[in-house]
Each structure stands twice: as C-alpha cells, then as structure tokens.
N, C-alpha and C. Protein backbone atom coordinates (compact mmCIF):
# COMPACT_ATOMS: atom_id res chain seq x y z
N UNK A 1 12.64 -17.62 -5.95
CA UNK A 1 11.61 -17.00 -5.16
C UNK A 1 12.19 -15.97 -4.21
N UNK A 2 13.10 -16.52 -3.79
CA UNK A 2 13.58 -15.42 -2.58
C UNK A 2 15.16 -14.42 -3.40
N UNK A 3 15.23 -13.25 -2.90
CA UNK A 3 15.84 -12.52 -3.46
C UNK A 3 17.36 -12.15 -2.27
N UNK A 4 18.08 -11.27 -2.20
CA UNK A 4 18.84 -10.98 -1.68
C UNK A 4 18.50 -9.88 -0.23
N UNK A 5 18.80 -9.94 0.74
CA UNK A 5 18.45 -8.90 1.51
C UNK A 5 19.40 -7.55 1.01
N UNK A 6 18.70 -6.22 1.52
CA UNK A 6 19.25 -5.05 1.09
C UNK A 6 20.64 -4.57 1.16
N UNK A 7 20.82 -5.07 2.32
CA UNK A 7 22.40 -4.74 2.81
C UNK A 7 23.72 -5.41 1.68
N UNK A 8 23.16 -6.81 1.31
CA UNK A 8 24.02 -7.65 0.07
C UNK A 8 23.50 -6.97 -1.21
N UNK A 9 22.91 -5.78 -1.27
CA UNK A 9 22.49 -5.31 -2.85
C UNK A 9 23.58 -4.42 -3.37
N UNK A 10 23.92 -4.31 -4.54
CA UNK A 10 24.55 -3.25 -5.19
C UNK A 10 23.55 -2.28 -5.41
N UNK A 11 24.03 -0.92 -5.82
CA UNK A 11 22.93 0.28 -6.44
C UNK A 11 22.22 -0.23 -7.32
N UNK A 12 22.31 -1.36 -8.30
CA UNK A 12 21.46 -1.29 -9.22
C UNK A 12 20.42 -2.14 -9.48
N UNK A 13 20.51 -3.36 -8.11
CA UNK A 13 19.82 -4.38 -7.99
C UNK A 13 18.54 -4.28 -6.63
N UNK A 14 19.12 -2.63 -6.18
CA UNK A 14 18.39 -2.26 -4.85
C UNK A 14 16.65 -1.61 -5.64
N UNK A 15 16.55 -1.37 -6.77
CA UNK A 15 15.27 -0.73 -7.36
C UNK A 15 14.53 -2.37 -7.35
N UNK A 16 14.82 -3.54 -7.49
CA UNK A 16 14.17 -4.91 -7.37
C UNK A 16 14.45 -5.75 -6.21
N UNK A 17 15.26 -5.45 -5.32
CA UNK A 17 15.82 -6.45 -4.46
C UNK A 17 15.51 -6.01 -3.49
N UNK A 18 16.06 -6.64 -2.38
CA UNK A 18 15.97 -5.86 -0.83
C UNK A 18 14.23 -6.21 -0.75
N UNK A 19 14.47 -5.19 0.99
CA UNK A 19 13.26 -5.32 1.35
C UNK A 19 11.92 -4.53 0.60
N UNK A 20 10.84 -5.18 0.63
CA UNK A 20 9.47 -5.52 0.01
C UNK A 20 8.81 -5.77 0.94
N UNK A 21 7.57 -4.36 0.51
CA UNK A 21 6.35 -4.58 1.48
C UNK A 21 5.08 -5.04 0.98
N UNK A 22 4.23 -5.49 1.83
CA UNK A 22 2.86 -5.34 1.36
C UNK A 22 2.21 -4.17 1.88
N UNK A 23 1.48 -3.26 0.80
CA UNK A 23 0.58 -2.63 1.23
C UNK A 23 -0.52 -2.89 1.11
N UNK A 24 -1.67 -2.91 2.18
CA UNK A 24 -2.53 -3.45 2.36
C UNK A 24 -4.06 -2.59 2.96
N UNK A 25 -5.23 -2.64 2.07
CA UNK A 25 -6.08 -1.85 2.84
C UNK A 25 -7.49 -3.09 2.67
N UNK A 26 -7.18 -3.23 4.73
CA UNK A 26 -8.47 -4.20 4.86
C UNK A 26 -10.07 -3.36 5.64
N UNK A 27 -10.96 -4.28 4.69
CA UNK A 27 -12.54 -3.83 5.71
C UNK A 27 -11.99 -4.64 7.13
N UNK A 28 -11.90 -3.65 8.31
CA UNK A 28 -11.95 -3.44 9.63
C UNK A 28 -13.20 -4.51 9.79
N UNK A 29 -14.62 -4.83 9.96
CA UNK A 29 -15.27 -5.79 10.05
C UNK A 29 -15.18 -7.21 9.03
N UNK A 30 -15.13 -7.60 7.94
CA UNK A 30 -14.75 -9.04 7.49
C UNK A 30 -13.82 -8.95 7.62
N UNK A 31 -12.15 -8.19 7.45
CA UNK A 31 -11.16 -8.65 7.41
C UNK A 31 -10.83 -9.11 6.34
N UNK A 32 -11.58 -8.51 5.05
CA UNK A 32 -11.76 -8.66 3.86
C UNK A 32 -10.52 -7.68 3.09
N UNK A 33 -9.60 -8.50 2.38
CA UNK A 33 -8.34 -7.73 1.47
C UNK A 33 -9.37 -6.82 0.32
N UNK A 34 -9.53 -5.39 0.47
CA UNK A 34 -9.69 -4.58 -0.66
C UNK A 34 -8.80 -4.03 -1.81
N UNK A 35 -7.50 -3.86 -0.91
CA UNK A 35 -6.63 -3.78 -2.31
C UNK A 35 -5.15 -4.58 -1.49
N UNK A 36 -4.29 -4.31 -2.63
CA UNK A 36 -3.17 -4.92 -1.93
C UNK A 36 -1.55 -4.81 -3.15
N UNK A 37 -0.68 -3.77 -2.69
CA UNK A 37 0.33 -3.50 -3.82
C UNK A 37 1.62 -4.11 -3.03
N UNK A 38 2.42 -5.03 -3.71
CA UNK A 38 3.50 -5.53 -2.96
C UNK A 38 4.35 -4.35 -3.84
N UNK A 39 6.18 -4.20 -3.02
CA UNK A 39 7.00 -3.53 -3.26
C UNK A 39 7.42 -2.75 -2.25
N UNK A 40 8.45 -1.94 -2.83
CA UNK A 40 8.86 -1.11 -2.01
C UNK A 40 8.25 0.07 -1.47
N UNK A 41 8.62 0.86 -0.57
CA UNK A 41 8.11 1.78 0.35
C UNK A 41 7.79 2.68 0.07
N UNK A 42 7.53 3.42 -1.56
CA UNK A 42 7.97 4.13 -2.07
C UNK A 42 6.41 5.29 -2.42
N UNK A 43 6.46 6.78 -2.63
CA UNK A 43 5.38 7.45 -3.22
C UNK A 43 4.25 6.48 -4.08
N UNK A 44 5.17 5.98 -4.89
CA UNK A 44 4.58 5.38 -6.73
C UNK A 44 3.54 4.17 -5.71
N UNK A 45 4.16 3.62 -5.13
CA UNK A 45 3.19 2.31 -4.60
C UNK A 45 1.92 2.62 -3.72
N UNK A 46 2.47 3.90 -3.16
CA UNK A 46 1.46 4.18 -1.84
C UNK A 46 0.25 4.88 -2.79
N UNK A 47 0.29 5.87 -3.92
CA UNK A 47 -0.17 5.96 -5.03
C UNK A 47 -1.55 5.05 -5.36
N UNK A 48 -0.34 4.51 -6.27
CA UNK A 48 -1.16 3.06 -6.72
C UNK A 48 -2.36 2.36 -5.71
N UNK A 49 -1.64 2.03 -4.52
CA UNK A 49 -2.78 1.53 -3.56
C UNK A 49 -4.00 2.27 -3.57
N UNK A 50 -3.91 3.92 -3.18
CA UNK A 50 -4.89 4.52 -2.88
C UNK A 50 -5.88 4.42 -4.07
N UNK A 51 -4.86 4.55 -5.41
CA UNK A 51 -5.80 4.63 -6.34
C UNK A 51 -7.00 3.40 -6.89
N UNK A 52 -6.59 2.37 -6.51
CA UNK A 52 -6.81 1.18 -7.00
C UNK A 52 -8.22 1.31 -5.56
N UNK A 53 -7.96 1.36 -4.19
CA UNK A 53 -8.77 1.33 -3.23
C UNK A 53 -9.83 2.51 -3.71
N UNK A 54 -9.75 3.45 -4.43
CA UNK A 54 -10.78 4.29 -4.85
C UNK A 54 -11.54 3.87 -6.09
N UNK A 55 -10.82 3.29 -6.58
CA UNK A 55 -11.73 3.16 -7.77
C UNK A 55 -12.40 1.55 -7.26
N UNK A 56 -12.23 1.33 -6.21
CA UNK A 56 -13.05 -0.16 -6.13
C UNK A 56 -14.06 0.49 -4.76
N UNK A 57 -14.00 1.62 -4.48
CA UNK A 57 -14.90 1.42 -3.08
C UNK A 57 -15.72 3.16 -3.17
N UNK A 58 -15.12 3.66 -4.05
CA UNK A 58 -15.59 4.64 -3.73
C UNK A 58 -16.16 5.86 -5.43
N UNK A 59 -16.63 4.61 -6.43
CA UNK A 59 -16.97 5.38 -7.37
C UNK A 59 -15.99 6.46 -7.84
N UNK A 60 -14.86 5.87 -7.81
CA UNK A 60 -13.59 6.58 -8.61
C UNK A 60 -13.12 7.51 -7.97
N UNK A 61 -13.62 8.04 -7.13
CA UNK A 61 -13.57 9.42 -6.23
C UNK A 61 -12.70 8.85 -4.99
N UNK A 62 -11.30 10.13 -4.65
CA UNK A 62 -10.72 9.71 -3.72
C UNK A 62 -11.81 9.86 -2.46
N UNK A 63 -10.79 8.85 -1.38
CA UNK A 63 -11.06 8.73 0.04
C UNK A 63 -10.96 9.91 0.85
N UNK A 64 -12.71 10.01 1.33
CA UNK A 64 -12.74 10.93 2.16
C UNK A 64 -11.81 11.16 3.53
N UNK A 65 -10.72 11.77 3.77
CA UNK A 65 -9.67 11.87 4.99
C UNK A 65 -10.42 12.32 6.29
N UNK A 66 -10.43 11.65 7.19
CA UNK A 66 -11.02 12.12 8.31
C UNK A 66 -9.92 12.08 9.67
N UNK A 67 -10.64 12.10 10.60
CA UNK A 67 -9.32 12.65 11.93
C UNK A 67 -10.43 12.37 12.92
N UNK A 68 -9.92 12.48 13.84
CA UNK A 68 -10.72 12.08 15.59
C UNK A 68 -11.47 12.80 15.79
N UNK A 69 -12.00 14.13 15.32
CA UNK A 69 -12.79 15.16 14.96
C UNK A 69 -13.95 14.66 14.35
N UNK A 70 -13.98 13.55 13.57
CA UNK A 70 -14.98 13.11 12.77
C UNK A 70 -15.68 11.93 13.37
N UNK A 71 -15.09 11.46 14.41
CA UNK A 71 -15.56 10.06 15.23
C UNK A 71 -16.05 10.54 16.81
N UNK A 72 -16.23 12.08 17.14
CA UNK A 72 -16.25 12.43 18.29
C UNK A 72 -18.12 12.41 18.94
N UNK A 73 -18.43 12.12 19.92
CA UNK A 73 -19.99 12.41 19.84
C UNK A 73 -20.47 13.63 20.18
C-alpha cells in the first residue's frame, strides 16, 4: 500500500512513487466530491480533472472562468 517517499526514489521509480496528490473538485454547499484524480502534480492530471468535472456538471462544455469581477454587486 504504501510506497517510498521521493527523496529515496531513483529516476525511474519517481514517474510512480514519491509524493501523490489528490485532486479534488467539491460543491462548496453539500461538500459533495464531484470529481477526484489521485497522482502527481502534473498538466496530464490537472487535465483530466477538469475534463471529467465538465463532462459531469456542465454538458460537456468547459468551465466557465470567472474572477472577483464576476461576484462584485
């Protein structure tokens, strides 16, 4: 179950080993898990998340990006 920390990895065991994240995108009111990609830190995962969170919440269509501009009264 448990693997090696990063620092004890060689080059070729560091693409599976080492540290591992969860990425995680929750509904802010239930606290409800919408998606969730374990792994490393990497483009490919952050990817994946978004994509997987669009095609479950938003009719396949990416997430509209907003900014403090969009929450202002």
């Amino acid at each position: 179950m448990w693997g090696k920390k990063e620092v004890n990895c060689n080059e070729e065991e560091k693409r599976d080993c080492g540290s591992q994240w969860d990425h995680v995108v929750l509904d802010v009111e239930s606290r409800a898990i919408i998606s969730m990609v374990c792994g490393k830190r990497t483009k490919e995962n952050t990817e994946e998340l978004i994509g997987d969170f669009a095609s479950r919440a938003n009719d396949g269509k990416p997430p509209y990006p907003f900014g403090a501009q969009d929450s202002a009264p």
